[in-house]
PDB file of N, CA and C in Angstrom:
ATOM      1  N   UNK A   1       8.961  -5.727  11.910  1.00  0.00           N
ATOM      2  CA  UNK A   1      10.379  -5.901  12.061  1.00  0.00           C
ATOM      3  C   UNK A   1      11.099  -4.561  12.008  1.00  0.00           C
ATOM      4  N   UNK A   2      10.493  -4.052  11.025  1.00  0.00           N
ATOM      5  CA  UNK A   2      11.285  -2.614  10.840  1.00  0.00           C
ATOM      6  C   UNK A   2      11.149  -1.541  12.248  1.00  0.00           C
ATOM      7  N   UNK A   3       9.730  -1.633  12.892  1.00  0.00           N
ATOM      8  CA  UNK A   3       9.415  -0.894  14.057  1.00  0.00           C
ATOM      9  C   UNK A   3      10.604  -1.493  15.345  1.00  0.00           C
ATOM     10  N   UNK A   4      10.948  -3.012  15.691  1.00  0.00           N
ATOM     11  CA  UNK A   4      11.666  -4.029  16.394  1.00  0.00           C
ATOM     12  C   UNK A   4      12.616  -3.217  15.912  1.00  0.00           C
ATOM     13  N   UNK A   5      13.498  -2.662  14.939  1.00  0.00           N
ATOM     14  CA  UNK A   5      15.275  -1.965  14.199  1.00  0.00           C
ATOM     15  C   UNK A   5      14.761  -0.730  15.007  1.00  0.00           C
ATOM     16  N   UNK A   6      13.943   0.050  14.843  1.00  0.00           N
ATOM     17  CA  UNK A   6      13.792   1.382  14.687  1.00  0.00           C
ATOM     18  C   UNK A   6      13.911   2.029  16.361  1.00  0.00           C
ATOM     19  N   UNK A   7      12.886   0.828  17.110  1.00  0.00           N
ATOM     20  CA  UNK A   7      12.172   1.430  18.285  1.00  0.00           C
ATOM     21  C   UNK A   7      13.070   0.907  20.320  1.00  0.00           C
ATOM     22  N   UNK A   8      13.476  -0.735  19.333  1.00  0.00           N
ATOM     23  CA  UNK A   8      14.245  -1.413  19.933  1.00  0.00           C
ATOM     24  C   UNK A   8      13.615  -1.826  21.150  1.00  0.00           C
ATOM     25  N   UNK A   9      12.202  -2.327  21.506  1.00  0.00           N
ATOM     26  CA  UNK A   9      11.472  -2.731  22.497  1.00  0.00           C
ATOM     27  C   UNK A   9      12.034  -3.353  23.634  1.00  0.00           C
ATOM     28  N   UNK A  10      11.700  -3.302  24.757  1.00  0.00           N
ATOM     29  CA  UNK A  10      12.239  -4.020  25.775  1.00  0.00           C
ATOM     30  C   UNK A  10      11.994  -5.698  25.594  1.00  0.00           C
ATOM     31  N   UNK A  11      10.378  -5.960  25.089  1.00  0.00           N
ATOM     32  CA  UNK A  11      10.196  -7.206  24.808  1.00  0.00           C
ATOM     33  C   UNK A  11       9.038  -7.237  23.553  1.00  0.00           C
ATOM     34  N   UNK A  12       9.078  -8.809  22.810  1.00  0.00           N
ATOM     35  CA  UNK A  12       8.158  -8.075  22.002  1.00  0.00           C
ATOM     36  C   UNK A  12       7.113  -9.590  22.455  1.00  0.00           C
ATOM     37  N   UNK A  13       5.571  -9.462  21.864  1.00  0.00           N
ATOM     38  CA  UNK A  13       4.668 -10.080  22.002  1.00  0.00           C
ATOM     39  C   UNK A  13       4.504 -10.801  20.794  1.00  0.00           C
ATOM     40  N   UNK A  14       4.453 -11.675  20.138  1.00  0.00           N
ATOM     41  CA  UNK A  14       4.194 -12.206  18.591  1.00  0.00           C
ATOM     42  C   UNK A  14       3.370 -13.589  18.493  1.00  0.00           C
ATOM     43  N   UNK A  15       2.512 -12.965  17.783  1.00  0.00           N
ATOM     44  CA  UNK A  15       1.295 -14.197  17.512  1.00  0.00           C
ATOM     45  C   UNK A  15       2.456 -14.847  16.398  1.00  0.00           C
ATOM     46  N   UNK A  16       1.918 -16.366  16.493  1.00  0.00           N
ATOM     47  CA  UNK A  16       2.321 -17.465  15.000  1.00  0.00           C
ATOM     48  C   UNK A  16       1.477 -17.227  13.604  1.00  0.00           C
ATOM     49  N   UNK A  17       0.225 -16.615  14.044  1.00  0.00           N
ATOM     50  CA  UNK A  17      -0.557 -16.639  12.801  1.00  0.00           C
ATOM     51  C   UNK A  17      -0.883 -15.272  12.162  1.00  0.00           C
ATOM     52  N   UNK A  18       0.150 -14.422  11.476  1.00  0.00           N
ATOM     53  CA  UNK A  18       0.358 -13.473  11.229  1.00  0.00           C
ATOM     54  C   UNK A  18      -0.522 -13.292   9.101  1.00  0.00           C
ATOM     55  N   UNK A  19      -0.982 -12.195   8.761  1.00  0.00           N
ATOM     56  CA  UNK A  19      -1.489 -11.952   7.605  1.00  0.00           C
ATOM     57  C   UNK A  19      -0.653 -12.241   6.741  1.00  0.00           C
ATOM     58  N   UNK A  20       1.037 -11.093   6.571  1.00  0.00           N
ATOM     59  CA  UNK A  20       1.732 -11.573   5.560  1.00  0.00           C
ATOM     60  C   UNK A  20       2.915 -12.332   6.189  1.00  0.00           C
ATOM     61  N   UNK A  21       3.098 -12.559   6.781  1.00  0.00           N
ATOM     62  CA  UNK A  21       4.631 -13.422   7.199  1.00  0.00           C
ATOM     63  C   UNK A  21       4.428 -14.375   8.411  1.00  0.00           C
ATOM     64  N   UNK A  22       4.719 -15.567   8.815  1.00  0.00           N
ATOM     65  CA  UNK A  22       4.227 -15.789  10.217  1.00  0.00           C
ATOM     66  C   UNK A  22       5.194 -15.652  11.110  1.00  0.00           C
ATOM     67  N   UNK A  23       4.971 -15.564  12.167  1.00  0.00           N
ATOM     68  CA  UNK A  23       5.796 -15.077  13.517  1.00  0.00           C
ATOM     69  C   UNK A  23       6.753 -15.955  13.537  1.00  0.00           C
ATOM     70  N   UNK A  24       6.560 -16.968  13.229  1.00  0.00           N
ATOM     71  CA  UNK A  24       8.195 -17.892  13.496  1.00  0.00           C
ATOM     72  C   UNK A  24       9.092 -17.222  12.386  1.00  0.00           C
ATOM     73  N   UNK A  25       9.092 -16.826  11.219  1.00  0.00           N
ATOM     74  CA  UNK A  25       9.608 -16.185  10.293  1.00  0.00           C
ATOM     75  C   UNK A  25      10.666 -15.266  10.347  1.00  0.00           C
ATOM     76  N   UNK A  26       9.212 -14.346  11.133  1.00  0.00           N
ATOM     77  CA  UNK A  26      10.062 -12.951  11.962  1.00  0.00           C
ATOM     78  C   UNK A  26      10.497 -12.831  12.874  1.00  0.00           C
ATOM     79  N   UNK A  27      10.427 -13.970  13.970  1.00  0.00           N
ATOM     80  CA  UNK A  27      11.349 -14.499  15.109  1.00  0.00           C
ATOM     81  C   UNK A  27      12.886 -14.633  14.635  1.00  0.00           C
ATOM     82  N   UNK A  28      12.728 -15.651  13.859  1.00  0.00           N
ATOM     83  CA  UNK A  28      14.119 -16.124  12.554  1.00  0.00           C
ATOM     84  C   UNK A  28      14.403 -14.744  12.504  1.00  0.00           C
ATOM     85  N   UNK A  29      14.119 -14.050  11.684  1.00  0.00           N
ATOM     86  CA  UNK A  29      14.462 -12.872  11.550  1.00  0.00           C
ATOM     87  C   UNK A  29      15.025 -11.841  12.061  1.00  0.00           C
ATOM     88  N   UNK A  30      14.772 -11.589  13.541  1.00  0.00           N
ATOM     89  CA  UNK A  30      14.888 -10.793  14.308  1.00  0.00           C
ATOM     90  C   UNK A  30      16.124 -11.148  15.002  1.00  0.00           C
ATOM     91  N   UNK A  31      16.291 -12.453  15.335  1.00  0.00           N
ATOM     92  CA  UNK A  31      17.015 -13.190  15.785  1.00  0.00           C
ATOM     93  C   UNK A  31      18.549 -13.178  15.054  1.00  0.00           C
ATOM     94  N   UNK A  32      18.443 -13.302  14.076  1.00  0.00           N
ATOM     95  CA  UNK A  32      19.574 -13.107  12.942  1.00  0.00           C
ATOM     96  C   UNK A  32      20.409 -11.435  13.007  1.00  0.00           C
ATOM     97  N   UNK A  33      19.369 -10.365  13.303  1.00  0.00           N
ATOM     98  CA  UNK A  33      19.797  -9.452  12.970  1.00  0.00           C
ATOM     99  C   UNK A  33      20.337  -8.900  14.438  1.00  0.00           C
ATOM    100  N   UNK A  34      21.967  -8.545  14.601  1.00  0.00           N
ATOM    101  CA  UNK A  34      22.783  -7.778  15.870  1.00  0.00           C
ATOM    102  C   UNK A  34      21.646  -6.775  16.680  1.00  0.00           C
ATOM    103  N   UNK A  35      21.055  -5.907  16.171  1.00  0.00           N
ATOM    104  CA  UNK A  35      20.304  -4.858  16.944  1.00  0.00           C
ATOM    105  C   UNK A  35      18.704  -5.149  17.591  1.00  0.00           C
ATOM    106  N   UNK A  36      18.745  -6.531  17.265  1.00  0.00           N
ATOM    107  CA  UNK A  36      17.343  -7.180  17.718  1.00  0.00           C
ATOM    108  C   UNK A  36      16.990  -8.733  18.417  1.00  0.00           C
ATOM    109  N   UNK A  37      18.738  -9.400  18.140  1.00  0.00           N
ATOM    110  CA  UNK A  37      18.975 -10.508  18.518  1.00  0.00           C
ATOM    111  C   UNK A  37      18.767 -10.837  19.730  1.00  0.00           C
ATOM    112  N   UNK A  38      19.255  -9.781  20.829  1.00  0.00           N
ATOM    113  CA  UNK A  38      18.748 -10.213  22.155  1.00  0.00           C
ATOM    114  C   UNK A  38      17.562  -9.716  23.020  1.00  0.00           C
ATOM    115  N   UNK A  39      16.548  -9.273  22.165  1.00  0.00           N
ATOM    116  CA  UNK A  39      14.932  -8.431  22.615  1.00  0.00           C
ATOM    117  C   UNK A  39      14.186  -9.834  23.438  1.00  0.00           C
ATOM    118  N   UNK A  40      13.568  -9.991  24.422  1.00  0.00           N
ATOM    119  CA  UNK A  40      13.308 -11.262  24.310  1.00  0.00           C
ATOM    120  C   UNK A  40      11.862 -11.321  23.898  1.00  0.00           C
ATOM    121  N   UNK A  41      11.652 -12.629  23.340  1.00  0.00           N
ATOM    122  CA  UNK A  41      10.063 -12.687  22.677  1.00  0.00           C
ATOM    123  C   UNK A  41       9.344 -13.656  23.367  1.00  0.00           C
ATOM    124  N   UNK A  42       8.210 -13.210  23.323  1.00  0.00           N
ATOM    125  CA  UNK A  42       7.303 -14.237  23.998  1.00  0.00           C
ATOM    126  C   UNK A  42       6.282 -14.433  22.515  1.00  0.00           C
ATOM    127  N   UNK A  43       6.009 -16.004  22.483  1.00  0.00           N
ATOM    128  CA  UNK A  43       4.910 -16.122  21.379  1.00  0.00           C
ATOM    129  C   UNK A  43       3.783 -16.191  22.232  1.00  0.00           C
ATOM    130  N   UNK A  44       2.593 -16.045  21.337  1.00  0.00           N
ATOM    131  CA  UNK A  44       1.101 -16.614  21.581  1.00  0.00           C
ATOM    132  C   UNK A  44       0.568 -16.799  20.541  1.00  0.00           C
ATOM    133  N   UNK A  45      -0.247 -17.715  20.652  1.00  0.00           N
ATOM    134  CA  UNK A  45      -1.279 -18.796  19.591  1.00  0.00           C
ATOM    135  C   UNK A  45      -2.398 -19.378  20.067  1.00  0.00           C
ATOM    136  N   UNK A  46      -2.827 -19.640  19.341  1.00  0.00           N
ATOM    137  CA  UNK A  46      -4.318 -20.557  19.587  1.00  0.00           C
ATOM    138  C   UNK A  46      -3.873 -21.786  19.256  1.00  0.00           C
ATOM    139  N   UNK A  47      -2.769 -22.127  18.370  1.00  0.00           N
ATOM    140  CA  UNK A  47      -2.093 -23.127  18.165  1.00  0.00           C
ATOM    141  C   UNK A  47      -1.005 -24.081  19.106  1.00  0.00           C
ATOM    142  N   UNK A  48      -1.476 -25.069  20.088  1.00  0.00           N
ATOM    143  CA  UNK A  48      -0.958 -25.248  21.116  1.00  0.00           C
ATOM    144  C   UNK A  48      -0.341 -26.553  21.126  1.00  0.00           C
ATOM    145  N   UNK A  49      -0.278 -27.739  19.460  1.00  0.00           N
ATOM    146  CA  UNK A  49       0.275 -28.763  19.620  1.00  0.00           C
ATOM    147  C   UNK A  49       2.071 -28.893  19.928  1.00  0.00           C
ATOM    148  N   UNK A  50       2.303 -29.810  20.592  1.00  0.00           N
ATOM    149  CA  UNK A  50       3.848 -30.041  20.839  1.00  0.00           C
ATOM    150  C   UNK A  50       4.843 -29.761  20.074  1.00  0.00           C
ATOM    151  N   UNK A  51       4.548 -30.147  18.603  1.00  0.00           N
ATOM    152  CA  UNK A  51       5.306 -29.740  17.596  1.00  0.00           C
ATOM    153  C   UNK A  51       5.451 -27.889  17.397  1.00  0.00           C
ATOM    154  N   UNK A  52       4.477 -27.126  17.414  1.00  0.00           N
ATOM    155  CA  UNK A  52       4.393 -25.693  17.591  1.00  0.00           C
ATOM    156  C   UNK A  52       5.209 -25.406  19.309  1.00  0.00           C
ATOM    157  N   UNK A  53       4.512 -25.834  19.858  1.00  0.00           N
ATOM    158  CA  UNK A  53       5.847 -25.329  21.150  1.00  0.00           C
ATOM    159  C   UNK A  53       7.134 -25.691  21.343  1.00  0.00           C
ATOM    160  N   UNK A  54       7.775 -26.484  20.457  1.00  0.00           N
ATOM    161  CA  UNK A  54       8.939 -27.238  20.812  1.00  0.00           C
ATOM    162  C   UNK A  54       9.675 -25.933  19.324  1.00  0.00           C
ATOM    163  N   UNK A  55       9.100 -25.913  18.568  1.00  0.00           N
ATOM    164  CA  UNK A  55       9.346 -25.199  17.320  1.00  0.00           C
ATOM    165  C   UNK A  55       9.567 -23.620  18.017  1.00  0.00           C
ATOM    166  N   UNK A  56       8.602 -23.170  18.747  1.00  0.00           N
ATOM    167  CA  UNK A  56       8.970 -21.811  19.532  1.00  0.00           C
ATOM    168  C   UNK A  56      10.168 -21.610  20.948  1.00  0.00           C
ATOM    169  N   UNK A  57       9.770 -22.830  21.328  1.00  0.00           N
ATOM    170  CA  UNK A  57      10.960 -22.966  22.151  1.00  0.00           C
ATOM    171  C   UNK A  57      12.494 -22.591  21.589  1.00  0.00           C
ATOM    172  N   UNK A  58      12.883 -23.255  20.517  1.00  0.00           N
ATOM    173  CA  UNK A  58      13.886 -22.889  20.034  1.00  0.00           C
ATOM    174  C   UNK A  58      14.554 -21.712  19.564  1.00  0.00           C
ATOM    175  N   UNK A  59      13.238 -20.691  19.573  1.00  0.00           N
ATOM    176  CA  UNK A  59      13.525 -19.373  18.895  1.00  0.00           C
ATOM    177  C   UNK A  59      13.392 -18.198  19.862  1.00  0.00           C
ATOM    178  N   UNK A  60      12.440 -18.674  20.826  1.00  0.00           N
ATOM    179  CA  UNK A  60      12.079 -17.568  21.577  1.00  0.00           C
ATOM    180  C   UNK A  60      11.967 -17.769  23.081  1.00  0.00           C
ATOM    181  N   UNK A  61      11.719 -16.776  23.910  1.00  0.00           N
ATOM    182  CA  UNK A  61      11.452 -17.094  25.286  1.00  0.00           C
ATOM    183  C   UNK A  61      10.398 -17.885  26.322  1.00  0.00           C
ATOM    184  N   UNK A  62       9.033 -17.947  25.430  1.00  0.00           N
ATOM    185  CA  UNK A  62       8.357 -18.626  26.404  1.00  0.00           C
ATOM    186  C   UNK A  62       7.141 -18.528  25.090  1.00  0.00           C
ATOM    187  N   UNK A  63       6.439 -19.269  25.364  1.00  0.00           N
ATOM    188  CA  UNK A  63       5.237 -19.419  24.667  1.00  0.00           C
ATOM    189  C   UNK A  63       3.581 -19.341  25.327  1.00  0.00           C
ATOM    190  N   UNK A  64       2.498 -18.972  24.879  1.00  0.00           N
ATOM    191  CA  UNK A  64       1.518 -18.750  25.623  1.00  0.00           C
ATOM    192  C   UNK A  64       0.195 -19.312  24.559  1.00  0.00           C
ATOM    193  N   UNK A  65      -0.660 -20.527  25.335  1.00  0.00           N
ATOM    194  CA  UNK A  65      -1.706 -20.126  24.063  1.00  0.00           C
ATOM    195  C   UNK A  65      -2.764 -19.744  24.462  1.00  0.00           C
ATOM    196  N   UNK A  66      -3.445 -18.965  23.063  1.00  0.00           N
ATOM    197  CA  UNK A  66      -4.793 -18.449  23.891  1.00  0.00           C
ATOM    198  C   UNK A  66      -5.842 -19.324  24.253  1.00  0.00           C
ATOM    199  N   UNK A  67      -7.043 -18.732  24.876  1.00  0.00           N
ATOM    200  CA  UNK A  67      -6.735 -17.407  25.769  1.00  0.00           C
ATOM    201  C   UNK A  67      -5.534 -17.442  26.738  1.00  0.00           C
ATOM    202  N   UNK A  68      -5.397 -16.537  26.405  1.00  0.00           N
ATOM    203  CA  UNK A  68      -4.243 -16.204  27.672  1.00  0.00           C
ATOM    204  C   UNK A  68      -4.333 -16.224  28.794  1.00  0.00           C
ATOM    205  N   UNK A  69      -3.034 -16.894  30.147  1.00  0.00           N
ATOM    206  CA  UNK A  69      -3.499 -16.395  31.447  1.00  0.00           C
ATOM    207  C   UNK A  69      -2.853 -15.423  31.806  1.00  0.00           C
ATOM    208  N   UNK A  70      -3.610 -14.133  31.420  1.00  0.00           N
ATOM    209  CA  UNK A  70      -2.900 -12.801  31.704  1.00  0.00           C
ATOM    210  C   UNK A  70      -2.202 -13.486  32.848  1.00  0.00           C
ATOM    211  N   UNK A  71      -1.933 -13.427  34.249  1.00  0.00           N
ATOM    212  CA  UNK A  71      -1.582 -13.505  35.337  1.00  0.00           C
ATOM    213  C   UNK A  71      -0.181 -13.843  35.253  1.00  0.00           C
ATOM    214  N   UNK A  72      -0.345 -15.072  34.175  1.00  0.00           N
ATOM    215  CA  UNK A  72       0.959 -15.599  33.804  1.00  0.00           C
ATOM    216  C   UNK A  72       1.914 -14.775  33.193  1.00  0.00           C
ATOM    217  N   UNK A  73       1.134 -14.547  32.086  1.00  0.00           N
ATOM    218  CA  UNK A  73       1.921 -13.590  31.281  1.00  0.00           C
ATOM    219  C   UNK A  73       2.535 -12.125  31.985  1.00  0.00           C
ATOM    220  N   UNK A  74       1.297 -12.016  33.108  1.00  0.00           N
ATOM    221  CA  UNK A  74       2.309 -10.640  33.631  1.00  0.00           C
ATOM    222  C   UNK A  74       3.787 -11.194  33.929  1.00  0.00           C
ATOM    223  N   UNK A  75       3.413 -12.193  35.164  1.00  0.00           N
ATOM    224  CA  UNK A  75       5.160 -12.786  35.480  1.00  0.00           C
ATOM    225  C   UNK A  75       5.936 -13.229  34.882  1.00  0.00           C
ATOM    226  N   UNK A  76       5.632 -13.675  33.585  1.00  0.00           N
ATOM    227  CA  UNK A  76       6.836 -13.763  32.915  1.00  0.00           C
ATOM    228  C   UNK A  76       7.299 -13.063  32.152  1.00  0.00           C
ATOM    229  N   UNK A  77       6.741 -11.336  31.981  1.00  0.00           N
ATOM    230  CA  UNK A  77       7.331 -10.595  31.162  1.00  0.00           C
ATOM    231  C   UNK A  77       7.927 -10.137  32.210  1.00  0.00           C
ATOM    232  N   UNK A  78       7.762  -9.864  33.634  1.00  0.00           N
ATOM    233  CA  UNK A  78       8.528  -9.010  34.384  1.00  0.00           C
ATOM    234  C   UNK A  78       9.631  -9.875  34.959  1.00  0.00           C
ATOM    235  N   UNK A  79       9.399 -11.487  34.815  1.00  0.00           N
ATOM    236  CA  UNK A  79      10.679 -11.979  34.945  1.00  0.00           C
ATOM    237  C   UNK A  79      11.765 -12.159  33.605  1.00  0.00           C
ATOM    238  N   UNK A  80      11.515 -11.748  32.700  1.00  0.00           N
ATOM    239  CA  UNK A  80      12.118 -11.504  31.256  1.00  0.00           C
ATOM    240  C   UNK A  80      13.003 -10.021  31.837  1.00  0.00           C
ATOM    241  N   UNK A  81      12.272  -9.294  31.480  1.00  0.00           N
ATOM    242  CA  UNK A  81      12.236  -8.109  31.924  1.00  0.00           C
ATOM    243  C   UNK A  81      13.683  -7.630  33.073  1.00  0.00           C
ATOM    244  N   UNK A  82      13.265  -8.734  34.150  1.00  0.00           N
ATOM    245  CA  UNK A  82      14.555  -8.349  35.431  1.00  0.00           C
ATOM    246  C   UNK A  82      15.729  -8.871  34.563  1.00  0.00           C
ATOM    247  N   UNK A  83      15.871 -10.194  33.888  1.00  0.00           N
ATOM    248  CA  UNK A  83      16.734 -10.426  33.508  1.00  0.00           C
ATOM    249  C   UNK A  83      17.520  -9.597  32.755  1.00  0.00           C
ATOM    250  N   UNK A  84      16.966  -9.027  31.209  1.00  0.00           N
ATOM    251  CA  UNK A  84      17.430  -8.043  30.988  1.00  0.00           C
ATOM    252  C   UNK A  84      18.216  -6.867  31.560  1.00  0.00           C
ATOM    253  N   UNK A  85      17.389  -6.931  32.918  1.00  0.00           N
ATOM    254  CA  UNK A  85      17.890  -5.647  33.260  1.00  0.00           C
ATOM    255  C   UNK A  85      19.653  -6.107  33.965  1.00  0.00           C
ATOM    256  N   UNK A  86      19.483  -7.264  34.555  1.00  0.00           N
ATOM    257  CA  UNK A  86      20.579  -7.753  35.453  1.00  0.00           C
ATOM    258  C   UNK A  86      21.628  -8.235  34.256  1.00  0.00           C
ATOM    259  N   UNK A  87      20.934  -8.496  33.021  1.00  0.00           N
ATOM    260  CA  UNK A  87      22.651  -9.141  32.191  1.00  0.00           C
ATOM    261  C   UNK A  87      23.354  -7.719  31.418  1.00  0.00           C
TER     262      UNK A  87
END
């Protein structure tokens, strides 16, 4: 979170199943705070029931579970990405 204040990413990547805090946490988090509120996030998980995507939906931009389809994930960071650039 502190790197997200410091560095101010174009987008960030965040697993749900994090060591000390979990990603929905620091989604909440990030989200709350003016200088990080509009970064957009994409989650990923291995965790793929309805209740976990409907729960990320609300917080963040798009969700992915693993494995990943890179392919996907390219296009939707670069359609994240244009948006940013156009709002």
């Amino acid at each position: 979170m502190s790197q997200a204040r410091q560095f101010k990413p174009s987008l960030i990547l965040l697993d749900i199943l994090l060591p000390d805090l979990d990603g929905l946490s620091v989604c909440e988090i990030l989200r709350r705070q003016p200088s990080t509120k509009k970064i957009p996030i994409i989650f990923m998980s291995a965790l793929s029931s309805e209740v976990t995507r409907r729960t990320v939906a609300m917080q963040a931009d798009d969700f992915f579970t693993k494995p990943l389809d890179l392919e996907r994930l390219r296009q939707r960071i670069a359609g994240l990405l244009q948006r940013e650039l156009l709002s």
